[in-house]
Each structure stands twice: as structure tokens, then as C-alpha cells.
PDB file of N, CA and C in Angstrom:
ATOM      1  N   UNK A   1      14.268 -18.283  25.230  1.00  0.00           N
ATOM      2  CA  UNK A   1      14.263 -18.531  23.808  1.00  0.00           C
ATOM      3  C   UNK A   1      14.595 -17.218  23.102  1.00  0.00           C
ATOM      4  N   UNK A   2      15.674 -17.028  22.549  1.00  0.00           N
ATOM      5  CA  UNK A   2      16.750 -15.982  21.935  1.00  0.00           C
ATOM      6  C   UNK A   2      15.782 -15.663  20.220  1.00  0.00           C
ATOM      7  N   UNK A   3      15.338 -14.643  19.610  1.00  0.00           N
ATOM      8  CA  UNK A   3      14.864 -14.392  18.424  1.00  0.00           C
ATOM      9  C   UNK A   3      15.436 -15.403  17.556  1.00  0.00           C
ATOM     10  N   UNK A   4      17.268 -15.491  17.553  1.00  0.00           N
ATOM     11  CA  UNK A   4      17.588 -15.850  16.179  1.00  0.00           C
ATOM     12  C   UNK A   4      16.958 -17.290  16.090  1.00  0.00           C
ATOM     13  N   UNK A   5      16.639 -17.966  17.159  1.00  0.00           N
ATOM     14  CA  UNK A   5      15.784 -19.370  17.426  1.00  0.00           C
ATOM     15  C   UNK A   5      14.341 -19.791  17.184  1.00  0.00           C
ATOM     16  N   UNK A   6      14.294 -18.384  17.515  1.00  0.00           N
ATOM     17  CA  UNK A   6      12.363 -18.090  16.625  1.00  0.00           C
ATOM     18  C   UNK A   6      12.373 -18.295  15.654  1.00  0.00           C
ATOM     19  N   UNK A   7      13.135 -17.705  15.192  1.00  0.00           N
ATOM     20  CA  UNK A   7      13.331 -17.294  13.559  1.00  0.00           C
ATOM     21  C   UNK A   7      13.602 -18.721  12.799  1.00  0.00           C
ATOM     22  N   UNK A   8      14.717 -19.560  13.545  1.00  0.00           N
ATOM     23  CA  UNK A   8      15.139 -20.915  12.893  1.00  0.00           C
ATOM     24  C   UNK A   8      13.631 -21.803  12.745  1.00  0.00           C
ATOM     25  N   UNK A   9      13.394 -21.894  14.095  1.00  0.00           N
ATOM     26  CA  UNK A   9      11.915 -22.543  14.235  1.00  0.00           C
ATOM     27  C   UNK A   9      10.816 -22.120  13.519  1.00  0.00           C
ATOM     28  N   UNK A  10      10.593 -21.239  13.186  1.00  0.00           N
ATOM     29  CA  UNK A  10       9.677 -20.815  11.655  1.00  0.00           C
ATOM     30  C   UNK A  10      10.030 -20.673  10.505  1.00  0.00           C
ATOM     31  N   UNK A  11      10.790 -21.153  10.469  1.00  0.00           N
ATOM     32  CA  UNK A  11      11.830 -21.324   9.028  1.00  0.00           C
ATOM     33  C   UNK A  11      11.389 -22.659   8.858  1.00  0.00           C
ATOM     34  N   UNK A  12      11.761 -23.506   9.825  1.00  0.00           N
ATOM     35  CA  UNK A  12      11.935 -24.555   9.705  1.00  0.00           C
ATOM     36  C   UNK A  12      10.335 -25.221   9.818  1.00  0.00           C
ATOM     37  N   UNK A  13       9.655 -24.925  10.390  1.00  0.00           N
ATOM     38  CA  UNK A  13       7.992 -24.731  10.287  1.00  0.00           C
ATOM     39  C   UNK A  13       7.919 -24.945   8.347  1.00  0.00           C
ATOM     40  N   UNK A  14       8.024 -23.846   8.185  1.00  0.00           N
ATOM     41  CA  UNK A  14       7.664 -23.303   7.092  1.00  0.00           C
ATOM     42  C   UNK A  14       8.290 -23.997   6.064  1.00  0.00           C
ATOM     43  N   UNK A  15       9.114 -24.175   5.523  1.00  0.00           N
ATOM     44  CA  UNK A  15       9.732 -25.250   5.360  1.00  0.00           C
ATOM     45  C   UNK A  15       9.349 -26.879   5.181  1.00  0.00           C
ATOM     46  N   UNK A  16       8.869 -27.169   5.935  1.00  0.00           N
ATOM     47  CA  UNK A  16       8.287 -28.561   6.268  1.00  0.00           C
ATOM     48  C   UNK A  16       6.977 -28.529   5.805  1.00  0.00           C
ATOM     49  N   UNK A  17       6.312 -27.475   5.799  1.00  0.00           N
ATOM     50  CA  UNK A  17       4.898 -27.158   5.308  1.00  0.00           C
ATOM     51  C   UNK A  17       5.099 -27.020   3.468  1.00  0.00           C
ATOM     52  N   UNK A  18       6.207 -25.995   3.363  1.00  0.00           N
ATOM     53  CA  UNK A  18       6.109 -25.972   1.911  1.00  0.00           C
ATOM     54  C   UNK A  18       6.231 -27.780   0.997  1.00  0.00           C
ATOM     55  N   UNK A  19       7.035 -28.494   2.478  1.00  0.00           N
ATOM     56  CA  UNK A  19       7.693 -29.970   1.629  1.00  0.00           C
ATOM     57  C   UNK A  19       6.089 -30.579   1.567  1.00  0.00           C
ATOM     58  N   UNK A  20       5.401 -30.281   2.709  1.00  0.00           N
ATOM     59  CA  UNK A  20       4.284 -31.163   2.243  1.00  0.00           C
ATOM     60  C   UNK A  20       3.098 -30.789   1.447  1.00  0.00           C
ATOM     61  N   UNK A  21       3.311 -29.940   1.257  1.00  0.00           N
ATOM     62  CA  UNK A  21       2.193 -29.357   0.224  1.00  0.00           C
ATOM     63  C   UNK A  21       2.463 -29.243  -1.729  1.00  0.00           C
ATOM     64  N   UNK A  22       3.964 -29.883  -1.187  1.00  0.00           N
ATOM     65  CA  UNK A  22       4.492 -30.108  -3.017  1.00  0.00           C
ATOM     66  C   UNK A  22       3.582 -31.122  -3.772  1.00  0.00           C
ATOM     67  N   UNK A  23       3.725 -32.373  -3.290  1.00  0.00           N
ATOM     68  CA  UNK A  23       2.705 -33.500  -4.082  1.00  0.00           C
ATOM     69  C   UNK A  23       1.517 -32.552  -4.520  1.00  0.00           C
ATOM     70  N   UNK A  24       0.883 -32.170  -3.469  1.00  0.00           N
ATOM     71  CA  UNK A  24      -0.816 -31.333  -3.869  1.00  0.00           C
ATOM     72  C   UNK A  24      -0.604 -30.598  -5.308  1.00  0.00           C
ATOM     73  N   UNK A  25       0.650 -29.877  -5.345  1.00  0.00           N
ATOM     74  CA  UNK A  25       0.670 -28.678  -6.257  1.00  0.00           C
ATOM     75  C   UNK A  25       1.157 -29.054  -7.380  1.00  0.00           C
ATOM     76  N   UNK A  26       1.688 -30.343  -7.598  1.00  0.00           N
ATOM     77  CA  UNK A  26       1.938 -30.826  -8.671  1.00  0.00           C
ATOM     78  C   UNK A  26       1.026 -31.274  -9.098  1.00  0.00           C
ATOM     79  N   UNK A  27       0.317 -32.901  -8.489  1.00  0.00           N
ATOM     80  CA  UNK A  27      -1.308 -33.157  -8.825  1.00  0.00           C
ATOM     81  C   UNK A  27      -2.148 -32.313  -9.248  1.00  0.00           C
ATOM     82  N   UNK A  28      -2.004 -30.811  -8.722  1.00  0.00           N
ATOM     83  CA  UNK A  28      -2.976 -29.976  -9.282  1.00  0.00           C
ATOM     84  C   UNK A  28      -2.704 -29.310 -10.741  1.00  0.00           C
ATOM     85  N   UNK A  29      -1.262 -29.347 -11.344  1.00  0.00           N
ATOM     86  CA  UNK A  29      -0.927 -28.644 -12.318  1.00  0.00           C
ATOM     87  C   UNK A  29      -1.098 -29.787 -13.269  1.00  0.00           C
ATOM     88  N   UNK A  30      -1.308 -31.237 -13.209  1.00  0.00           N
ATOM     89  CA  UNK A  30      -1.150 -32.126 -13.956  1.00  0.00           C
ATOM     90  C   UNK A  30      -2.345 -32.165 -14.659  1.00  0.00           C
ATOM     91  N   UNK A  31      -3.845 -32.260 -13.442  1.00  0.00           N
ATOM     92  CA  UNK A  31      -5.011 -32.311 -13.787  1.00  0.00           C
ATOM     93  C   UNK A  31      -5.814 -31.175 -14.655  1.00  0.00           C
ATOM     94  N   UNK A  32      -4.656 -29.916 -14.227  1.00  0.00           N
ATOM     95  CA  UNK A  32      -4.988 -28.781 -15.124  1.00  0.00           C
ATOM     96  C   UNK A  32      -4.325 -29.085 -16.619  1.00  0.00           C
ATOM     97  N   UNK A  33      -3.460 -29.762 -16.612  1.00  0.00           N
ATOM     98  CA  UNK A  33      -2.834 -30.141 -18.185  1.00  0.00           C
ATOM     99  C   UNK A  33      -3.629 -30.459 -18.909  1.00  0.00           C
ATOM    100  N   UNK A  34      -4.559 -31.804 -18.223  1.00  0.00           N
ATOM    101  CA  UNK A  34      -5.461 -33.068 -18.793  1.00  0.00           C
ATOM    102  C   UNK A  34      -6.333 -31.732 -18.858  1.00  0.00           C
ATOM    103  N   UNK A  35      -7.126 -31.514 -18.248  1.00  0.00           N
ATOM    104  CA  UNK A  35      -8.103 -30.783 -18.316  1.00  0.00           C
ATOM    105  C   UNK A  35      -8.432 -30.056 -19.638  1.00  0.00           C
ATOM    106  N   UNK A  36      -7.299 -29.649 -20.309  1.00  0.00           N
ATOM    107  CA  UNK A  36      -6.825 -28.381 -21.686  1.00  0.00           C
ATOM    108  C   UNK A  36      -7.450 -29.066 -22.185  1.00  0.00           C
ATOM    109  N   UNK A  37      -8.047 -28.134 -23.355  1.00  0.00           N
ATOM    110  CA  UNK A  37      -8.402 -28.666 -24.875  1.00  0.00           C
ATOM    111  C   UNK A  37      -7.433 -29.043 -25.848  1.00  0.00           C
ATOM    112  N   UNK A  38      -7.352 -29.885 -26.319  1.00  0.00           N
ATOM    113  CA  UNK A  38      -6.154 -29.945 -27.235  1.00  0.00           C
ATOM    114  C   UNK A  38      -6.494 -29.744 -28.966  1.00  0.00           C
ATOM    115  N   UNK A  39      -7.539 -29.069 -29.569  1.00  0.00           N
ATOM    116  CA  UNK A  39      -8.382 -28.889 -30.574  1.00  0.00           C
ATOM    117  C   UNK A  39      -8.876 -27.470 -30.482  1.00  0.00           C
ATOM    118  N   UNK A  40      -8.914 -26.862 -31.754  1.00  0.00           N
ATOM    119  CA  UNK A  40      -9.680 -25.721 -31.834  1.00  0.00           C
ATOM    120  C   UNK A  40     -11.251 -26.091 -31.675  1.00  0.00           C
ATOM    121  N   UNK A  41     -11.963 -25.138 -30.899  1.00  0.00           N
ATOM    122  CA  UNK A  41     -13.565 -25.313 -30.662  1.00  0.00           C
ATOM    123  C   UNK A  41     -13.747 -23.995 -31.346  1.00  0.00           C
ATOM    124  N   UNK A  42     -14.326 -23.618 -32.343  1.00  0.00           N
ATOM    125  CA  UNK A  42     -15.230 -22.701 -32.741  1.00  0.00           C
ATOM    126  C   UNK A  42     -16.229 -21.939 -31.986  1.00  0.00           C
ATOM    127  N   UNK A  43     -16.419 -20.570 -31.381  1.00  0.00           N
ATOM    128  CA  UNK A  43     -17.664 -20.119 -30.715  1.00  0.00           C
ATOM    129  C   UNK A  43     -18.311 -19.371 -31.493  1.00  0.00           C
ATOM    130  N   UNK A  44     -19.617 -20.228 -31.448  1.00  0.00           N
ATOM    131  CA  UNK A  44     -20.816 -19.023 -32.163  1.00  0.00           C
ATOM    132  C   UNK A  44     -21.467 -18.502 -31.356  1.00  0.00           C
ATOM    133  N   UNK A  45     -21.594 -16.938 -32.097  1.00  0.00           N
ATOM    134  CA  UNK A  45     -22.077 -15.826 -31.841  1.00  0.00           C
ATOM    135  C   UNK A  45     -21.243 -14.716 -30.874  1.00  0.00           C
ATOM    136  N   UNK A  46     -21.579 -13.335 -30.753  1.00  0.00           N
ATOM    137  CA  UNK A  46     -21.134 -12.261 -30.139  1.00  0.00           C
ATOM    138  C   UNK A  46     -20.285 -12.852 -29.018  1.00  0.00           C
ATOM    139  N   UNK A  47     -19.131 -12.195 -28.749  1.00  0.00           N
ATOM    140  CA  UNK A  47     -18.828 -12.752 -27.554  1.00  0.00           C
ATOM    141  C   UNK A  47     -19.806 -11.927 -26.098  1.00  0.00           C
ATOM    142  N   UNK A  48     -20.044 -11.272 -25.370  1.00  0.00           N
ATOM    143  CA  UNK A  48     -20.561 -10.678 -24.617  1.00  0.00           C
ATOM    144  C   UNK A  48     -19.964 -10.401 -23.388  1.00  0.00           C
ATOM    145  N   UNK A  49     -19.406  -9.376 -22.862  1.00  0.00           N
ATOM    146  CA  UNK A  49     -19.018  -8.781 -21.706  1.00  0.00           C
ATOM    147  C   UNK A  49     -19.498  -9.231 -20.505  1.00  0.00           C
ATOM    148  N   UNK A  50     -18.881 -10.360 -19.425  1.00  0.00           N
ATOM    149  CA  UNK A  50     -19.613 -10.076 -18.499  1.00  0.00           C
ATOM    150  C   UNK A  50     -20.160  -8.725 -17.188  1.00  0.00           C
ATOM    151  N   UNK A  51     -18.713  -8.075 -17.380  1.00  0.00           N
ATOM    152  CA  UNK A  51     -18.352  -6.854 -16.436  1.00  0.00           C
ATOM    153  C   UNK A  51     -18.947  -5.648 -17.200  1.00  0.00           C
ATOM    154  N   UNK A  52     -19.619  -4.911 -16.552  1.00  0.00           N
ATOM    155  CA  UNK A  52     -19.805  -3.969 -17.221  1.00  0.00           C
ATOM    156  C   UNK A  52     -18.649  -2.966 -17.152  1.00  0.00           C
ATOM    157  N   UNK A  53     -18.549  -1.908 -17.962  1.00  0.00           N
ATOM    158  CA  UNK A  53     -17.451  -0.955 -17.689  1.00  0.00           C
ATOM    159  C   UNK A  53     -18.042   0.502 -17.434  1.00  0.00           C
ATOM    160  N   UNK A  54     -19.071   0.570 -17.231  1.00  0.00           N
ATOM    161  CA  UNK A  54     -19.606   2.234 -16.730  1.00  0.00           C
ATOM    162  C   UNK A  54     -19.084   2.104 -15.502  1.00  0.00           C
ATOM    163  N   UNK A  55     -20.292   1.447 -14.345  1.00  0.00           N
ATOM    164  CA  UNK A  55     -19.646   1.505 -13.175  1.00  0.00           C
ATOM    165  C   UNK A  55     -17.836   0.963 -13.156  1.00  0.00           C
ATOM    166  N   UNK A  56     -17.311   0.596 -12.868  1.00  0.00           N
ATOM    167  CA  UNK A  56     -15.806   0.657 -13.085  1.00  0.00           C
ATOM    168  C   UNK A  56     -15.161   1.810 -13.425  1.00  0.00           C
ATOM    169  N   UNK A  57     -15.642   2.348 -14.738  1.00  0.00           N
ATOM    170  CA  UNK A  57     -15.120   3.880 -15.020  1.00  0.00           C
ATOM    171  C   UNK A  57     -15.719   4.469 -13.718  1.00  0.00           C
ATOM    172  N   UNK A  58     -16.516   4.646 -13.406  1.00  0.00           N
ATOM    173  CA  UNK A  58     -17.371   5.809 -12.636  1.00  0.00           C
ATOM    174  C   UNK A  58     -16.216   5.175 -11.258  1.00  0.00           C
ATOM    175  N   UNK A  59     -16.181   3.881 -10.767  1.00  0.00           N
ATOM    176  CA  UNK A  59     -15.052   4.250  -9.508  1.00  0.00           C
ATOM    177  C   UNK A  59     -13.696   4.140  -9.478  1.00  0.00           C
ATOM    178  N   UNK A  60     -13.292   3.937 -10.417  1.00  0.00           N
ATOM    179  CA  UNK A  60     -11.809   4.661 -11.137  1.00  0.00           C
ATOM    180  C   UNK A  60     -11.951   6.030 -10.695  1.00  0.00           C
ATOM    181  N   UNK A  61     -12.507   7.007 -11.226  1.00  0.00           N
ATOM    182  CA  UNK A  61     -12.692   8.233 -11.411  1.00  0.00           C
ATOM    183  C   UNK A  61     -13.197   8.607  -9.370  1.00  0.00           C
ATOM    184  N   UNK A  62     -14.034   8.397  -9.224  1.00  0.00           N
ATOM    185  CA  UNK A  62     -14.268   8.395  -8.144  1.00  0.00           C
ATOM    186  C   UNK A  62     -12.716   8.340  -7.005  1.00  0.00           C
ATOM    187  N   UNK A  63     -12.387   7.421  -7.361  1.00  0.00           N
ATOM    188  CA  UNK A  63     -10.929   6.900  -6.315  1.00  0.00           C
ATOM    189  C   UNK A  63      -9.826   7.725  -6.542  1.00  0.00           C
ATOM    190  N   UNK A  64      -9.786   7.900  -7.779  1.00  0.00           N
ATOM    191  CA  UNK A  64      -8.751   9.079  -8.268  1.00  0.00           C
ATOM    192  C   UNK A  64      -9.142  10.301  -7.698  1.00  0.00           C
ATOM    193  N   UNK A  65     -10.516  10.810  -7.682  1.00  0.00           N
ATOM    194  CA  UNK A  65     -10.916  11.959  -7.168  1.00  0.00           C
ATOM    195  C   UNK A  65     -10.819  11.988  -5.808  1.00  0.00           C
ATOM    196  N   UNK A  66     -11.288  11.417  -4.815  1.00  0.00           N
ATOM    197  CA  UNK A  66     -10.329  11.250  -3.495  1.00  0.00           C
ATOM    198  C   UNK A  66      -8.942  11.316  -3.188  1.00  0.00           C
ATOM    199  N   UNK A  67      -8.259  10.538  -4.002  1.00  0.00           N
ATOM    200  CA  UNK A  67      -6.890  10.512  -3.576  1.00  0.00           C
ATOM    201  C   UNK A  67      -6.612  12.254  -3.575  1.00  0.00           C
ATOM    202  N   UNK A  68      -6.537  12.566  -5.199  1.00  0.00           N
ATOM    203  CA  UNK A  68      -6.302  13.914  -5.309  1.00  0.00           C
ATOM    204  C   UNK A  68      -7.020  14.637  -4.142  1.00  0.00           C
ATOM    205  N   UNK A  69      -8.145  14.870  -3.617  1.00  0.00           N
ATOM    206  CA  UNK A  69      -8.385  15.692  -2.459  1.00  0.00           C
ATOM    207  C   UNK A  69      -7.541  15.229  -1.245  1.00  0.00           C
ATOM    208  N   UNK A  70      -7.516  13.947  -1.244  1.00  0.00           N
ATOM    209  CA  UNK A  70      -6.534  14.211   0.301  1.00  0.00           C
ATOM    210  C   UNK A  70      -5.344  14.560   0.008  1.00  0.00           C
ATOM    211  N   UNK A  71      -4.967  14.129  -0.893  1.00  0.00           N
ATOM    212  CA  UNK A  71      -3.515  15.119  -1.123  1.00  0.00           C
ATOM    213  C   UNK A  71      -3.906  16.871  -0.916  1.00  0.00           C
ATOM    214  N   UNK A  72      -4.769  17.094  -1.757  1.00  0.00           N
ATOM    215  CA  UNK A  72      -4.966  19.092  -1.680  1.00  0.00           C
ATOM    216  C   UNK A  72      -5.103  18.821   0.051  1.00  0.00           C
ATOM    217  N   UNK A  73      -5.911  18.314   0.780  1.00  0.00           N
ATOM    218  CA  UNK A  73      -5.877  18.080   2.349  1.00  0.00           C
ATOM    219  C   UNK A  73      -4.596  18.402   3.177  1.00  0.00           C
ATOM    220  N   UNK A  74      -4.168  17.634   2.856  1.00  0.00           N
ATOM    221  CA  UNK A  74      -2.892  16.954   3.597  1.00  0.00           C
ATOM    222  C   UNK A  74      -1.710  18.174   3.004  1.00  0.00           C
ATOM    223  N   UNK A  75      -1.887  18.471   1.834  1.00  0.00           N
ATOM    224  CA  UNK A  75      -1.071  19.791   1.568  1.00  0.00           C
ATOM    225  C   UNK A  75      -1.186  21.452   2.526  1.00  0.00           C
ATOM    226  N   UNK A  76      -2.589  21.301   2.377  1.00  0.00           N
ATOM    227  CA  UNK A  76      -3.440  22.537   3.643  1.00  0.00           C
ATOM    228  C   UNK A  76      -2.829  22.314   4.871  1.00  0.00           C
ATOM    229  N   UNK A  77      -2.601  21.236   5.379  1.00  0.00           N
ATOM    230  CA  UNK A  77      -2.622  21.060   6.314  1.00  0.00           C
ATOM    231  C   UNK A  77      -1.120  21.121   6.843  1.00  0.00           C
ATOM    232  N   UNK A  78       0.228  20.749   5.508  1.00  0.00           N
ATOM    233  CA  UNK A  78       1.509  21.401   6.004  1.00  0.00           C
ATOM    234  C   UNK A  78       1.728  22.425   6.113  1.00  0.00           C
ATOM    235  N   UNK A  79       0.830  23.334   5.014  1.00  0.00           N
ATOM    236  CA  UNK A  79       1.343  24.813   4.707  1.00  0.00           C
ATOM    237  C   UNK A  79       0.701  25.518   5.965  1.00  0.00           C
ATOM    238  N   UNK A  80      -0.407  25.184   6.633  1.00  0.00           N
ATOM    239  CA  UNK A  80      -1.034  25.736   8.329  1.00  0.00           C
ATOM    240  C   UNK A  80       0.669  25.578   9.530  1.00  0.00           C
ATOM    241  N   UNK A  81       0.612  24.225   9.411  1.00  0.00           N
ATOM    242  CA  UNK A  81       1.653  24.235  10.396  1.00  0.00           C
ATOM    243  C   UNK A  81       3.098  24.832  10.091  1.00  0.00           C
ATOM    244  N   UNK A  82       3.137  24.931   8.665  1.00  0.00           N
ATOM    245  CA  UNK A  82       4.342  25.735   8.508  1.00  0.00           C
ATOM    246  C   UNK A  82       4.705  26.947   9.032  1.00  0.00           C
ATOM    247  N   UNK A  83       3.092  27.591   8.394  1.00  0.00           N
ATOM    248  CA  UNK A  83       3.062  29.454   8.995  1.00  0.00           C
ATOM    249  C   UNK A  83       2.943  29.452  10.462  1.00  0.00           C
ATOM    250  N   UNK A  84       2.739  28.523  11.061  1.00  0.00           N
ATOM    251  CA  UNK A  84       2.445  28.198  12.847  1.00  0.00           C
ATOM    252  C   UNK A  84       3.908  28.152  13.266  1.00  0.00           C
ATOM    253  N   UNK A  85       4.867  26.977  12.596  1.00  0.00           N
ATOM    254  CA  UNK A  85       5.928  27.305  13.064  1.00  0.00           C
ATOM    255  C   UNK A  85       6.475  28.792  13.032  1.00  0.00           C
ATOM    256  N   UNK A  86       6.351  29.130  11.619  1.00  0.00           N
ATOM    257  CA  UNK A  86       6.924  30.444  11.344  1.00  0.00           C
ATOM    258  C   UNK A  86       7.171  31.271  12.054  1.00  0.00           C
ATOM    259  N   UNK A  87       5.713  31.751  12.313  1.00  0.00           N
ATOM    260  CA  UNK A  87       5.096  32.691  13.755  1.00  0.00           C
ATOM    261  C   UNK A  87       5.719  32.527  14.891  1.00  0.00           C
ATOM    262  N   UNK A  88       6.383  31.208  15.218  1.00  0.00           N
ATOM    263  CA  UNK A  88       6.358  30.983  16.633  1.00  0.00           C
ATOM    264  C   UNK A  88       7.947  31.206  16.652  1.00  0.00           C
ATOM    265  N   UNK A  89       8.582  30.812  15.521  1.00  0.00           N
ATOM    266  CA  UNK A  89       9.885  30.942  15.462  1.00  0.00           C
ATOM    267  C   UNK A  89      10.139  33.018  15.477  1.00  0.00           C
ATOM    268  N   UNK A  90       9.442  34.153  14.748  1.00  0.00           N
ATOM    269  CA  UNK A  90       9.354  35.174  14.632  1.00  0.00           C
ATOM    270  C   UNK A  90       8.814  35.673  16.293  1.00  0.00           C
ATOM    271  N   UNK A  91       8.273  35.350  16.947  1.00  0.00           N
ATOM    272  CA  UNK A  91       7.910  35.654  18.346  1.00  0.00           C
ATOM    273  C   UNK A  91       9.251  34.971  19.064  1.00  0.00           C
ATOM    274  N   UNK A  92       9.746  34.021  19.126  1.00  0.00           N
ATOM    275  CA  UNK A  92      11.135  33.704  19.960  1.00  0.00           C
ATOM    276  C   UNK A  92      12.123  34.667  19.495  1.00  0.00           C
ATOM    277  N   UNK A  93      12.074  34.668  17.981  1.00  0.00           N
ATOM    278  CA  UNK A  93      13.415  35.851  18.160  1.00  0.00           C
ATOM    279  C   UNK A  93      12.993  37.395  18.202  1.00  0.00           C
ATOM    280  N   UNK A  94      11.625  37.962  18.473  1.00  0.00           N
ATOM    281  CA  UNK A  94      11.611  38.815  19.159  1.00  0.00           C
ATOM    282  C   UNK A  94      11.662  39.129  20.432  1.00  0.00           C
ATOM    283  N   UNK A  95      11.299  38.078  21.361  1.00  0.00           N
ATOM    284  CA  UNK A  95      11.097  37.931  22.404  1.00  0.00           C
ATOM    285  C   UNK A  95      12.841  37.616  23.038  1.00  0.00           C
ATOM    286  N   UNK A  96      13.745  37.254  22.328  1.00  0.00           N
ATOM    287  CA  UNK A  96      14.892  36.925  22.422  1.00  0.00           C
ATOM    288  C   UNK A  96      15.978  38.676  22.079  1.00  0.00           C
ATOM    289  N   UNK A  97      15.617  38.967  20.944  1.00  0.00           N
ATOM    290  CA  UNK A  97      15.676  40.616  20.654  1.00  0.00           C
ATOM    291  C   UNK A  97      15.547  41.362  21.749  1.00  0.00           C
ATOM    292  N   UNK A  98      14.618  41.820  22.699  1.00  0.00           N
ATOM    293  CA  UNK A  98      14.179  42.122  23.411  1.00  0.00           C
ATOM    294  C   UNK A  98      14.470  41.971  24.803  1.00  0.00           C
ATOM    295  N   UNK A  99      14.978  40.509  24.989  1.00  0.00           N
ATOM    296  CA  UNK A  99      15.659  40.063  26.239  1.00  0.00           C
ATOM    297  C   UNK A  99      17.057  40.090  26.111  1.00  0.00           C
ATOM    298  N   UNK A 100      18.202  40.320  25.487  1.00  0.00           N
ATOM    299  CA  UNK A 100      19.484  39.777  25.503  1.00  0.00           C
ATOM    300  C   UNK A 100      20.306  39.065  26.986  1.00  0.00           C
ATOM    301  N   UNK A 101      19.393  39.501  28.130  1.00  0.00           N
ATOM    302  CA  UNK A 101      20.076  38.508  28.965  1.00  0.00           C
ATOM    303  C   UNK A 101      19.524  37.028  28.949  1.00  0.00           C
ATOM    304  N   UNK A 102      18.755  36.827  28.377  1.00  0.00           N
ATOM    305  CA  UNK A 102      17.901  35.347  28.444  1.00  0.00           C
ATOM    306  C   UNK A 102      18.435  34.827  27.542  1.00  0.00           C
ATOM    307  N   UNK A 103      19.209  35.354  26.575  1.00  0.00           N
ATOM    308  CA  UNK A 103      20.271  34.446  25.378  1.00  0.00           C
ATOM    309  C   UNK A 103      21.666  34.458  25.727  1.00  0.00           C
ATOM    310  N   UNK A 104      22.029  35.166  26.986  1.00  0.00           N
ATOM    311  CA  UNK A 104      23.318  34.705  27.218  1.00  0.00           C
ATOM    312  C   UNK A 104      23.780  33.730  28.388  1.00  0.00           C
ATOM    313  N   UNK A 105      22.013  33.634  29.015  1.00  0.00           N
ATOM    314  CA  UNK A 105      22.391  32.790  30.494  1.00  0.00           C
ATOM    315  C   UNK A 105      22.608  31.057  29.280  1.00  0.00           C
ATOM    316  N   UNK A 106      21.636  31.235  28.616  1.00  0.00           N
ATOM    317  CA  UNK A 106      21.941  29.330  27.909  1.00  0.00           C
ATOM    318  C   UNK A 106      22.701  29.039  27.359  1.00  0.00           C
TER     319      UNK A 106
END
């Protein structure tokens, strides 16, 4: 069984699933029609927040403050391997300086 045949066969899966699940999704948008108010309703009193927004601010802030550290992280951590290469590249071409027959046998 060749991919591009997989591929037909879950297409075609999928497909057949979306055909039968149309009726449902219409029935469901209809009953949501009926469902509407068709009249203004008046609400008395305050409306009232269910969510609070401290905590929320506080892990907004929180999540933002992570990200930003792993970035400063992950920045530390190129500029280490950079000077590592550096070094290692400054020791080959001394070590190459130093040898000139070991750069002409390669």
C-alpha cells in the first residue's frame, strides 16, 4: 500500500464523515435560531464580572516574565558557544601556524 493511497483513503474517510455529520450541524444552527430572543429584555441592575482580572493580570505578567528570561537564557547560552567556537577555531589556526606540514598533506 503506496502513501499516495493512504492519503486517497483518508481523504476519502474524511470526507464521508464530514457528509454525515452535515444534517447534525444544520439541526444544530436551526435550533440555535429558534432559541434567539427576538425582543428587547431589559436587565436590572449592575452588570457584574464573572472573571476576575487581578489574577489574569498577575499571569499575563508572570508568562511574559518567563518568556523574556528564557530568551536572556537561550541568548547566554549562544554567546558561550560562540566564544567556544571562537577559541577552538584560534587554537586550530595556531596549531596549524605552527605545523605547516599538517596543512599541506590535506
Amino acid at each position: 500500500m503506496g502513501l499516495k493511497t493512504l492519503i486517497r483513503a483518508a481523504a476519502a474517510t474524511a470526507l464521508g464523515l464530514l457528509g454525515s455529520l452535515a444534517p447534525l450541524l444544520q439541526a444544530s444552527a436551526q435550533d440555535a435560531a429558534e432559541d434567539r430572543a427576538t425582543s428587547f429584555q431589559a436587565v436590572s441592575g449592575a452588570v457584574k464580572e464573572d472573571v476576575p482580572g487581578g489574577p489574569l493580570l498577575l499571569g499575563a505578567y508572570a508568562a511574559i516574565l518567563v518568556v523574556i528570561i528564557g530568551y536572556g537564557v537561550r541568548l547566554v547560552r549562544m554567546q558561550q558557544r560562540a566564544q567556544n567556537d571562537l577559541a577552538r577555531l584560534e587554537r586550530q589556526i595556531v596549531a596549524g601556524a605552527s605545523n605547516p606540514q599538517a596543512g599541506a598533506r590535506k
